[in-house]
Protein backbone atom coordinates (compact mmCIF):
# COMPACT_ATOMS: atom_id res chain seq x y z
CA UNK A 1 -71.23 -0.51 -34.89
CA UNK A 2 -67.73 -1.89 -33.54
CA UNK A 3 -64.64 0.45 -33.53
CA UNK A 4 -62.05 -0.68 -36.38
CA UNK A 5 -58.46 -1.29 -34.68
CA UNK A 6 -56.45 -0.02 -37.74
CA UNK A 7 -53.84 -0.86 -35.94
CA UNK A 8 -54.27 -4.44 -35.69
CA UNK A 9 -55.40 -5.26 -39.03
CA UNK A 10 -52.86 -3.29 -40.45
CA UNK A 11 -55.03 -0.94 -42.64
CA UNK A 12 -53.17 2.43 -40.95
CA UNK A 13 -50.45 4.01 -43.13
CA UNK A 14 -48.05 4.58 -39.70
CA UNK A 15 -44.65 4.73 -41.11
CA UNK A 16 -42.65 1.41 -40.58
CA UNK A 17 -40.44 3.35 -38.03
CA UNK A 18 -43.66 4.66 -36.43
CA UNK A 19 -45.72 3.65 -33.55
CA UNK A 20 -49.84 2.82 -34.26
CA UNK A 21 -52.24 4.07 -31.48
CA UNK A 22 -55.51 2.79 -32.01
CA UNK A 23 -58.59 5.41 -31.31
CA UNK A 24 -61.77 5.60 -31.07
CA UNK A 25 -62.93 5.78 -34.52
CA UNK A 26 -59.50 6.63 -36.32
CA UNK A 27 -55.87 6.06 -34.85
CA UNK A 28 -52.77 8.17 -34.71
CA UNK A 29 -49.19 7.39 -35.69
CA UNK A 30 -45.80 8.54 -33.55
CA UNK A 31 -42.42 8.12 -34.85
CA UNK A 32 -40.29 6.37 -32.55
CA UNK A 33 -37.80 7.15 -30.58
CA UNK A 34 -34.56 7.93 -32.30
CA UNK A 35 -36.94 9.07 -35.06
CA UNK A 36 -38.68 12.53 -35.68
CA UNK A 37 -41.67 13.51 -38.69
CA UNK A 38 -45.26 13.13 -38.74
CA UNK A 39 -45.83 9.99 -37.86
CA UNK A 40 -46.22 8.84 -40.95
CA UNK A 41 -43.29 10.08 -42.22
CA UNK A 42 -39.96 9.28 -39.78
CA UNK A 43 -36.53 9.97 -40.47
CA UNK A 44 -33.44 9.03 -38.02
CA UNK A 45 -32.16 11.34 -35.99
CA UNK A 46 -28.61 11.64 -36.13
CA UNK A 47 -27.91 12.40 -32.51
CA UNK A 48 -23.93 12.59 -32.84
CA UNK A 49 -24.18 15.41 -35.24
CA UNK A 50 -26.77 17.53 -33.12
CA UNK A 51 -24.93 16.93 -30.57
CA UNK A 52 -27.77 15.18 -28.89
CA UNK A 53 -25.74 11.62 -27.41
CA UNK A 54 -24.96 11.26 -23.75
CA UNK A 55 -21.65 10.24 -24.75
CA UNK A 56 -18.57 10.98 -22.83
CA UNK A 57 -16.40 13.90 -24.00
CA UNK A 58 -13.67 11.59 -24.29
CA UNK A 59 -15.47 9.51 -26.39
CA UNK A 60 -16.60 8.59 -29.44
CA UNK A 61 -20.34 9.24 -31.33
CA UNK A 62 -21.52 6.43 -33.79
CA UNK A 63 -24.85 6.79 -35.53
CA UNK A 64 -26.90 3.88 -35.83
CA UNK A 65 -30.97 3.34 -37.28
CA UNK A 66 -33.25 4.84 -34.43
CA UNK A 67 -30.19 5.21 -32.40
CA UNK A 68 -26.31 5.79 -31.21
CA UNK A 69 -23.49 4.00 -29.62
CA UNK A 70 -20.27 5.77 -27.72
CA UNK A 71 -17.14 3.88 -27.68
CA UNK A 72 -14.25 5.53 -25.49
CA UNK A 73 -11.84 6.64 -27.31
CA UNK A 74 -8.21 5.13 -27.11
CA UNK A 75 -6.28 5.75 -23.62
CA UNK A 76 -9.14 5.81 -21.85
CA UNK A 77 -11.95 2.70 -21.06
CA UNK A 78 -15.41 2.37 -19.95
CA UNK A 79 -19.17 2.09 -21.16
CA UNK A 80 -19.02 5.22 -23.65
CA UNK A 81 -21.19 7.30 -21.64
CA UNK A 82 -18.52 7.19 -18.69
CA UNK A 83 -14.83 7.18 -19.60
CA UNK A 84 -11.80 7.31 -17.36
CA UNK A 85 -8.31 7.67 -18.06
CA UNK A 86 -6.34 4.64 -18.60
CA UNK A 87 -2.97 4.72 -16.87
CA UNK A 88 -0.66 2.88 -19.29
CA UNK A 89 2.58 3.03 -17.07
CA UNK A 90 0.85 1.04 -14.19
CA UNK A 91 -1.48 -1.32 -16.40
CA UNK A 92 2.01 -1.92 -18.64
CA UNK A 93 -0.21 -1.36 -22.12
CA UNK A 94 2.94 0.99 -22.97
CA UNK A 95 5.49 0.84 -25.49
CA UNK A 96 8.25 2.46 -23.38
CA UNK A 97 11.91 0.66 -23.17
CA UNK A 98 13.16 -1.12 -20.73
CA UNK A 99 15.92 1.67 -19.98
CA UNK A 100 13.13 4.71 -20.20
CA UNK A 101 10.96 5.47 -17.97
CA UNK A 102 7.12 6.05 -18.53
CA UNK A 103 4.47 9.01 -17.11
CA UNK A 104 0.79 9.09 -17.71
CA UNK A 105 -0.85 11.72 -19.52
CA UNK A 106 -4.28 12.77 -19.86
CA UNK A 107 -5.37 9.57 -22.64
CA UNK A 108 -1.68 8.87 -23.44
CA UNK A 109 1.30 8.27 -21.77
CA UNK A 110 4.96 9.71 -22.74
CA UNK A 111 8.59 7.92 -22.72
CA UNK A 112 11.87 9.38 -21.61
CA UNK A 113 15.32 7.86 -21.98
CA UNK A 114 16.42 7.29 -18.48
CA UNK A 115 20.08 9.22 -17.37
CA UNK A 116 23.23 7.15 -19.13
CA UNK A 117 20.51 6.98 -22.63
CA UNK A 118 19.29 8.43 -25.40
CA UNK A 119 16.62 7.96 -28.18
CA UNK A 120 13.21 8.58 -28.49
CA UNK A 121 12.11 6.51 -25.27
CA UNK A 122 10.53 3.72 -27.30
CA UNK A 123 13.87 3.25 -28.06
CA UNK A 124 16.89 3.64 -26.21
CA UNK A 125 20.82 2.92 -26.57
CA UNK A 126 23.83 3.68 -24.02
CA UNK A 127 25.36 6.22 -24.23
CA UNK A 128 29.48 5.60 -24.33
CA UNK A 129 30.85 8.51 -21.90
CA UNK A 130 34.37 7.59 -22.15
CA UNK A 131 34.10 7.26 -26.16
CA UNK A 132 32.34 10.66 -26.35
CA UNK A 133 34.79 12.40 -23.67
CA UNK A 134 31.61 13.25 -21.37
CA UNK A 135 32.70 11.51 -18.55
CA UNK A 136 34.20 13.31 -15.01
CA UNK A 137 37.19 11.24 -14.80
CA UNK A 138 40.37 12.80 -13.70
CA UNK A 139 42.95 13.25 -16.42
CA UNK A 140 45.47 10.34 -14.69
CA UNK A 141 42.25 8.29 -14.22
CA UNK A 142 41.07 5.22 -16.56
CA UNK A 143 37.08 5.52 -17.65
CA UNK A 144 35.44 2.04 -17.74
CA UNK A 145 31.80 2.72 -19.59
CA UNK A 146 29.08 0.76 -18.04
CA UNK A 147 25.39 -0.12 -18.94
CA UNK A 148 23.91 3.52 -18.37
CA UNK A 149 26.90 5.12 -17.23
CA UNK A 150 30.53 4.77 -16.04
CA UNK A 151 33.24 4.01 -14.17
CA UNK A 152 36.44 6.22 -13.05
CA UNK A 153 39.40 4.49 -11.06
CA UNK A 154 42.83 6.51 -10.62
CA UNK A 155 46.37 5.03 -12.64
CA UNK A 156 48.72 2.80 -11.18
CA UNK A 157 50.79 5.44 -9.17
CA UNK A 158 47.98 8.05 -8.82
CA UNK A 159 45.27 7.54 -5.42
CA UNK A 160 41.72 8.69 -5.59
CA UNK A 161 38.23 8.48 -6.28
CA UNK A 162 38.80 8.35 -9.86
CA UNK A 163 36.93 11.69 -10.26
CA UNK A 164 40.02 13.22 -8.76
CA UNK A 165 43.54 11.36 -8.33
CA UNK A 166 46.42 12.88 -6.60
CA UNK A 167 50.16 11.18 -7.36
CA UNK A 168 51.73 8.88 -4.94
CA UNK A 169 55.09 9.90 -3.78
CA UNK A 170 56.51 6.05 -3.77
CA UNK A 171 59.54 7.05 -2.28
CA UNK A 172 58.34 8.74 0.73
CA UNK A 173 55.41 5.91 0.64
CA UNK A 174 58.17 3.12 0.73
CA UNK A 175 56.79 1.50 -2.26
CA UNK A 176 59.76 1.84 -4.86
CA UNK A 177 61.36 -1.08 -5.71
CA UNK A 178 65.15 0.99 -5.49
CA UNK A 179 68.05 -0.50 -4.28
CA UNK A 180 69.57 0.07 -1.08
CA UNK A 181 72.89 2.19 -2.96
CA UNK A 182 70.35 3.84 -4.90
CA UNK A 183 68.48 7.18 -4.82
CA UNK A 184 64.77 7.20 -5.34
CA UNK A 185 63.02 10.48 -6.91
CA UNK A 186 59.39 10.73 -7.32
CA UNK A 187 57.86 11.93 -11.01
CA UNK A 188 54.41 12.45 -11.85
CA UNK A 189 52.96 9.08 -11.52
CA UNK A 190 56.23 6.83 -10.91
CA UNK A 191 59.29 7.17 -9.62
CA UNK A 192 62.95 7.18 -10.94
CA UNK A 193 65.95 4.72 -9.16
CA UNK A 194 69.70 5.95 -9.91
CA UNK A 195 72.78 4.12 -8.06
CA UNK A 196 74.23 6.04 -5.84
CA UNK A 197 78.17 7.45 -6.91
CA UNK A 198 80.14 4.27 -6.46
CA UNK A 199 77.98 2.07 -7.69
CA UNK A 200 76.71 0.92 -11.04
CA UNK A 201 73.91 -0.29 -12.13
CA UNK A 202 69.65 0.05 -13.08
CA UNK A 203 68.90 1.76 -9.75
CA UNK A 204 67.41 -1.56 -8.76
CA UNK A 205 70.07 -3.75 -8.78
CA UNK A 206 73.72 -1.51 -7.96
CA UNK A 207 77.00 -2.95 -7.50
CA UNK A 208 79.94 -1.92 -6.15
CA UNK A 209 82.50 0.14 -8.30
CA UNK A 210 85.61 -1.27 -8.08
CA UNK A 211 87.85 1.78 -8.73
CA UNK A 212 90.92 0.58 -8.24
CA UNK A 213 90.89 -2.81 -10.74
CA UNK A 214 88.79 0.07 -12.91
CA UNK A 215 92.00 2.55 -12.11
CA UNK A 216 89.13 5.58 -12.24
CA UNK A 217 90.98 6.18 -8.81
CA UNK A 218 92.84 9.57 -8.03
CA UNK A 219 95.43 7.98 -5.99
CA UNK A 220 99.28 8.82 -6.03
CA UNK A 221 101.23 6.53 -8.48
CA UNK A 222 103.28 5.91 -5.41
CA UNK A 223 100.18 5.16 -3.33
């Protein structure tokens, strides 16, 4: 008498997802991996939902016949079984603007609006200090708005940083434009030229008063 091989000639009833072992005599059937039952009855086992996968926390669990796969999830790369954090800012897979500025987070990355801006940090627009009256300028200063910020610089007659301006006494400065027969007197930012008494004229240009052709004289009528 020769042993049958039921496993060869195909006369076991193994399940198709089942493994044939030929004995002596007889045979026995053993579901396969990814597979539990009988033998001869073999289901899939669903290792993401028993929790069963060797897949990295920070990934994802897809079942599959007889088997999984792990796929890491977004923000972070590798196999599936092994997942690191991707660092968006430095690989430049972010969405930040070009006037925010970008910081990794665990599997994500966050924007902020850089100083002078404001939006959500995907998207970002100057903000107009001397429009909105946010700037430091000094009251007798002129605010220039620039990409991102601003610019202060002090009024003709005032001298500063822009951020504080002090008036310029022209006439002790030697920068008024009076003439000689005039008087020069300083006001807030500028300066005042008045002809001197016997002498007419803007402050700038004075002439002479001729008082006698103009008889505004107080001489004698016999003088």
């Amino acid at each position: 008498c020769a042993d049958d091989d039921e496993c060869t000639d195909k006369t076991h009833n193994c399940h198709a997802d089942a493994t044939c072992t030929n004995n002596a005599g007889s045979f026995s059937c053993e579901c396969n991996t990814g597979y539990s039952g009988s033998g001869t009855d073999c289901m899939d086992i669903h290792e993401c939902e028993k929790q069963t996968h060797g897949c990295d926390k920070d990934a994802t669990c897809t079942n599959t016949e007889g088997d999984y796969t792990c796929a890491c999830n977004k923000g972070y790369s590798g196999d599936g079984k092994t997942c690191t954090d991707e660092d968006e800012c430095t690989l430049g897979t972010d969405d930040c603007h070009a006037d925010s500025t970008c910081t990794n987070t665990i599997g994500g990355f966050s924007c902020k609006c850089n100083k002078g801006y404001s939006g959500s940090g995907t998207d970002c627009i100057d903000i107009h200090e001397c429009k909105e009256q946010t700037h430091g300028c000094d009251a007798n200063a002129a605010c220039t708005n620039n990409k991102g910020s601003y610019s202060c610089a002090c009024n003709s007659g005032f001298t500063g940083d822009g951020k504080k301006c002090t008036d310029d006494n022209e006439c002790k400065l030697g920068t008024d434009n009076c003439h000689a027969d005039a008087t020069c007197a300083n006001i807030n930012g500028s300066f005042t030229c008045d002809c001197n008494k016997g002498y007419t004229g803007t402050g700038v240009v004075c002439a002479d008063d001729d008082e006698c052709t103009d008889k505004t004289h107080n001489c004698h009528a016999d003088a």
